[in-house]
C-alpha atoms as a PDB file:
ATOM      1  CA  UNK A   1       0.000   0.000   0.000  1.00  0.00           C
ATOM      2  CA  UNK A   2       2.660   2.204  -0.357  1.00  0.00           C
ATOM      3  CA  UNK A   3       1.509   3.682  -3.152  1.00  0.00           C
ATOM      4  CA  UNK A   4      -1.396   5.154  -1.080  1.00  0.00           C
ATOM      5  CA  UNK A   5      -0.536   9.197  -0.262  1.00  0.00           C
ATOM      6  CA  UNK A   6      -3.589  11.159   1.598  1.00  0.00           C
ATOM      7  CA  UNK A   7      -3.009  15.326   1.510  1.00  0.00           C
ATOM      8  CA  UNK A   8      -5.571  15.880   4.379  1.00  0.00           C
ATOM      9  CA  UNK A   9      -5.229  19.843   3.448  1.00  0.00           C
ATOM     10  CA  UNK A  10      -5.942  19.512  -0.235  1.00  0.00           C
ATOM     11  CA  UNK A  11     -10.004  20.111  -0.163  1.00  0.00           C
ATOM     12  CA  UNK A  12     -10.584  16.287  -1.760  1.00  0.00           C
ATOM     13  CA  UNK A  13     -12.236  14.356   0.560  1.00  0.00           C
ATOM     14  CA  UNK A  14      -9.939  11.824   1.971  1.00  0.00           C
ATOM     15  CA  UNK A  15     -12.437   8.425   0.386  1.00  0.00           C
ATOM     16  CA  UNK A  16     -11.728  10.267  -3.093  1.00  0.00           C
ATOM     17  CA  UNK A  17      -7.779  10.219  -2.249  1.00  0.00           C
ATOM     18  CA  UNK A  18      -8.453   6.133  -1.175  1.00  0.00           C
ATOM     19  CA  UNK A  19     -10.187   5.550  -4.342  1.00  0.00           C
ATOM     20  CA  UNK A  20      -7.091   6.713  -6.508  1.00  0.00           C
ATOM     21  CA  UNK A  21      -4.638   4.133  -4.732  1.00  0.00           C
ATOM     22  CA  UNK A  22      -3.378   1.387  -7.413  1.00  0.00           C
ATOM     23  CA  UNK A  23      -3.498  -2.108  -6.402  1.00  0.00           C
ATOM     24  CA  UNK A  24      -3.230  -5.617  -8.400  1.00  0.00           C
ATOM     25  CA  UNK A  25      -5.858  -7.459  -9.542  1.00  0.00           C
ATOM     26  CA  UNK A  26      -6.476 -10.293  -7.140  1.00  0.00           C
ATOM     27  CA  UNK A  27      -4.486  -8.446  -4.438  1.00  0.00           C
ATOM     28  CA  UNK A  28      -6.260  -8.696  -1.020  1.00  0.00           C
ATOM     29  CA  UNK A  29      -7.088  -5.228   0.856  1.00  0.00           C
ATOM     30  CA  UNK A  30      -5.936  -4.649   4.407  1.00  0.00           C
ATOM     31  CA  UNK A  31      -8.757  -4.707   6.999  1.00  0.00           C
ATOM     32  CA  UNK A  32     -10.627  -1.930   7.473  1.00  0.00           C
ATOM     33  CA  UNK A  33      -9.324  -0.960  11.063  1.00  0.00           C
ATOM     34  CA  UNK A  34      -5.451  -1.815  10.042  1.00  0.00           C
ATOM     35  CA  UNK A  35      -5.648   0.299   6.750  1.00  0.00           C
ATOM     36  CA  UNK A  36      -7.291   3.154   9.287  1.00  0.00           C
ATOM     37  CA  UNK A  37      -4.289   2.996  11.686  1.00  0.00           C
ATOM     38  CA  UNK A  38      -1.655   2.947   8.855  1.00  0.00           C
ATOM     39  CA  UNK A  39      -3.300   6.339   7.217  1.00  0.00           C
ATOM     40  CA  UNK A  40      -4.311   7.904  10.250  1.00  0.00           C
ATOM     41  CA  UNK A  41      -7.389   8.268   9.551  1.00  0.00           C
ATOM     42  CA  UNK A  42     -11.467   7.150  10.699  1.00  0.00           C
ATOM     43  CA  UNK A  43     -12.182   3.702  10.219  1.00  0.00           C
ATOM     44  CA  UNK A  44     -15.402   4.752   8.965  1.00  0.00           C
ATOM     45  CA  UNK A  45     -13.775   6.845   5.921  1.00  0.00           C
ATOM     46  CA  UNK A  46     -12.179   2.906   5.144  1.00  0.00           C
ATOM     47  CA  UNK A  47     -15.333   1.655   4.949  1.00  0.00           C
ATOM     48  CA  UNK A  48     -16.830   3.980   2.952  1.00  0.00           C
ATOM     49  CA  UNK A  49     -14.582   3.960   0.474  1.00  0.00           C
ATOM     50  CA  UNK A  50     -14.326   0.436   0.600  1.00  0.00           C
ATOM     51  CA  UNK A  51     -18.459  -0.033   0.208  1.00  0.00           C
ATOM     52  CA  UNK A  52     -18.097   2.787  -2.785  1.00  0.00           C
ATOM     53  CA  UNK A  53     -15.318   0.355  -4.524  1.00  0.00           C
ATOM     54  CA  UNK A  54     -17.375  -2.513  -4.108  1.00  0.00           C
ATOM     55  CA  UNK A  55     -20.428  -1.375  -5.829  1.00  0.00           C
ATOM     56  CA  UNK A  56     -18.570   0.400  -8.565  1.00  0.00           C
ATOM     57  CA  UNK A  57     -17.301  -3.610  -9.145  1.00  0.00           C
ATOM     58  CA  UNK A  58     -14.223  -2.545  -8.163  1.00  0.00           C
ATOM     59  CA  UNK A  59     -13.475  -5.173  -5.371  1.00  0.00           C
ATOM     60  CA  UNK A  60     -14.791  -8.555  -4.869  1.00  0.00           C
ATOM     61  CA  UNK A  61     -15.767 -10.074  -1.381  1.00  0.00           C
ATOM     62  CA  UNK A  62     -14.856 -13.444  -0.376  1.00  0.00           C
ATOM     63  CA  UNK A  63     -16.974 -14.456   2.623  1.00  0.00           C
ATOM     64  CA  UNK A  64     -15.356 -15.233   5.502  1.00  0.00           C
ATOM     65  CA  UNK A  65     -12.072 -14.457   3.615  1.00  0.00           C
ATOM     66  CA  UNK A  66     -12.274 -10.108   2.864  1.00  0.00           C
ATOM     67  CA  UNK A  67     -11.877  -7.745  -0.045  1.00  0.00           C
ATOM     68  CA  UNK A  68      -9.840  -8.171  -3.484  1.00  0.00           C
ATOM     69  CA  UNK A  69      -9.440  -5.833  -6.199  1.00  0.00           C
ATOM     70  CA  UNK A  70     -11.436  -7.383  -8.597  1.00  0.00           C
ATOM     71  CA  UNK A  71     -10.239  -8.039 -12.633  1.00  0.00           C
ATOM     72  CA  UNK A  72     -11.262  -4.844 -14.582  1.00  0.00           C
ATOM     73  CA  UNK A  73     -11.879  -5.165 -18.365  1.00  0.00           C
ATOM     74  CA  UNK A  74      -9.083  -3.055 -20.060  1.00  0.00           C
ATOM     75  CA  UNK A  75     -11.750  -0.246 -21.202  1.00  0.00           C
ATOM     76  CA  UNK A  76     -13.200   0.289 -18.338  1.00  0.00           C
ATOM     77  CA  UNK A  77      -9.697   0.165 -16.406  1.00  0.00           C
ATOM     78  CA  UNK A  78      -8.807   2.985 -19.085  1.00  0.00           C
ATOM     79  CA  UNK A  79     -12.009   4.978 -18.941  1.00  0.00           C
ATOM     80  CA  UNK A  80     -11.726   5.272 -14.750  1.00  0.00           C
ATOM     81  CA  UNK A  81      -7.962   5.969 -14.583  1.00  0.00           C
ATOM     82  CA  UNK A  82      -8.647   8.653 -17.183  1.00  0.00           C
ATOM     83  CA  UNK A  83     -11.590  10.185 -15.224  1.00  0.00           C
ATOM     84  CA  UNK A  84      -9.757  10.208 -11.653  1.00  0.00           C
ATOM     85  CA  UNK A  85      -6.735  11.764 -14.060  1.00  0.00           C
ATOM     86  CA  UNK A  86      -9.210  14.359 -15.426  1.00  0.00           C
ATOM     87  CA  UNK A  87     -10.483  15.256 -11.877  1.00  0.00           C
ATOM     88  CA  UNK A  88      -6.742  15.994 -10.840  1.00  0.00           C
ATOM     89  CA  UNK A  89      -5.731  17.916 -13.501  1.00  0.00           C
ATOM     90  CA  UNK A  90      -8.989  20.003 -13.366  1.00  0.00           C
ATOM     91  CA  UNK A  91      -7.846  21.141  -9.836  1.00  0.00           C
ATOM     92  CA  UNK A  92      -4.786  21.908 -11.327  1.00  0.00           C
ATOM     93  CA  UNK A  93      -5.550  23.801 -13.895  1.00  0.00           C
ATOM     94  CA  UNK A  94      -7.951  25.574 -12.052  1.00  0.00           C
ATOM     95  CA  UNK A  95      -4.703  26.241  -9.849  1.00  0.00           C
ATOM     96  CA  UNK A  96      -2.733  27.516 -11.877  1.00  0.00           C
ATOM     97  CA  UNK A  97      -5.098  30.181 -13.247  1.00  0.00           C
ATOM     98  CA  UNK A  98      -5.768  31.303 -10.017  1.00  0.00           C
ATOM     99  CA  UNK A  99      -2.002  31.773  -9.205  1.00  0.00           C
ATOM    100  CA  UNK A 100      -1.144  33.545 -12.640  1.00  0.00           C
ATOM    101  CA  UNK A 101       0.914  30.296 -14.263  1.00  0.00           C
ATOM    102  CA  UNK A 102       0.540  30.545 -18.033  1.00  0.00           C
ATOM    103  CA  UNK A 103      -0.726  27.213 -19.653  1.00  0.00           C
ATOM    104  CA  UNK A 104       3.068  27.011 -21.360  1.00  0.00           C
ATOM    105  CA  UNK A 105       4.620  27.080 -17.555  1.00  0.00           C
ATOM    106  CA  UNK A 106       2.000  24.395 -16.579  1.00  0.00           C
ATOM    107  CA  UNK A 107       2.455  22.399 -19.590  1.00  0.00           C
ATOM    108  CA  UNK A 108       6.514  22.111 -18.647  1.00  0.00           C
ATOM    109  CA  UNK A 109       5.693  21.602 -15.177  1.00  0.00           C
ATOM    110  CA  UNK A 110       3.419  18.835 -15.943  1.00  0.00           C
ATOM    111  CA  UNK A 111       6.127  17.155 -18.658  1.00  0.00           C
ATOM    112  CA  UNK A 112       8.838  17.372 -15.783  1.00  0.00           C
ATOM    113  CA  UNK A 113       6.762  15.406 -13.738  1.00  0.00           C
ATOM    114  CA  UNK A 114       5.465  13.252 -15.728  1.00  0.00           C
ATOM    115  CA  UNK A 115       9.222  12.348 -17.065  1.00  0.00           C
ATOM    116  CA  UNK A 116      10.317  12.439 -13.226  1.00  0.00           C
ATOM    117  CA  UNK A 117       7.598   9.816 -11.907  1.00  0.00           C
ATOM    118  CA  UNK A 118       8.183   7.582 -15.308  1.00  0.00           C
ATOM    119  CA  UNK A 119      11.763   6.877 -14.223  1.00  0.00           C
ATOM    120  CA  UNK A 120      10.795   6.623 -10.907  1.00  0.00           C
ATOM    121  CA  UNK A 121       8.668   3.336 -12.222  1.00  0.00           C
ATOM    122  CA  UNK A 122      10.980   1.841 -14.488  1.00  0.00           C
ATOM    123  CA  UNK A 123      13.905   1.881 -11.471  1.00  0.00           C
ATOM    124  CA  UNK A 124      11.515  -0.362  -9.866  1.00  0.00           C
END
């Protein structure tokens, strides 16, 4: 779960923040209270997001066993990274506006970091 990064100051609720985390298909979620302690944060905000994942199809419970991420067809794995993506960069852009950056200054910014998280995958 270390791919899992909450901003508690950045106006998104924190279940939104949970719902972005990347997991692999198959791979079994922590338990609601343990993933709470980890993040600091209400078990009930787990839950939530956990009972929002699950009827979005996104995780699969196995009685008396707990919560996978379930297999995603390929579209729809596309269409929801893209719309969580969209979400982000709507904030940002509305960001930058707001604080005067031209769309040229945001467009570098955003091609540093994509280049600087890329490389930070592929030395994995």
């Amino acid at each position: 779960m270390d791919l899992i990064h909450l901003d508690n100051h950045s106006g998104v609720p924190i279940f939104r923040q949970i719902l972005a985390g990347r997991l692999a298909t198959g791979a079994q979620l922590s338990p609601v209270r343990d993933l709470a302690i980890q993040i600091r944060v209400n078990p009930m905000t787990v839950s939530k997001a956990y009972a929002l994942l699950e009827a979005e199809g996104l995780l699969e419970r196995r009685r008396g066993v707990g919560l996978f991420v379930a297999p995603l067809a390929p579209r729809q794995r596309d269409r929801d990274c893209r719309a969580l993506l969209g979400e982000a960069l709507r904030a940002a852009a509305a960001g930058a506006v707001q604080m005067g950056i031209s769309e040229d200054e945001a467009t570098a910014l955003y091609r540093d970091l994509m280049r600087e998280y890329s490389k930070r995958r592929d030395q994995r």
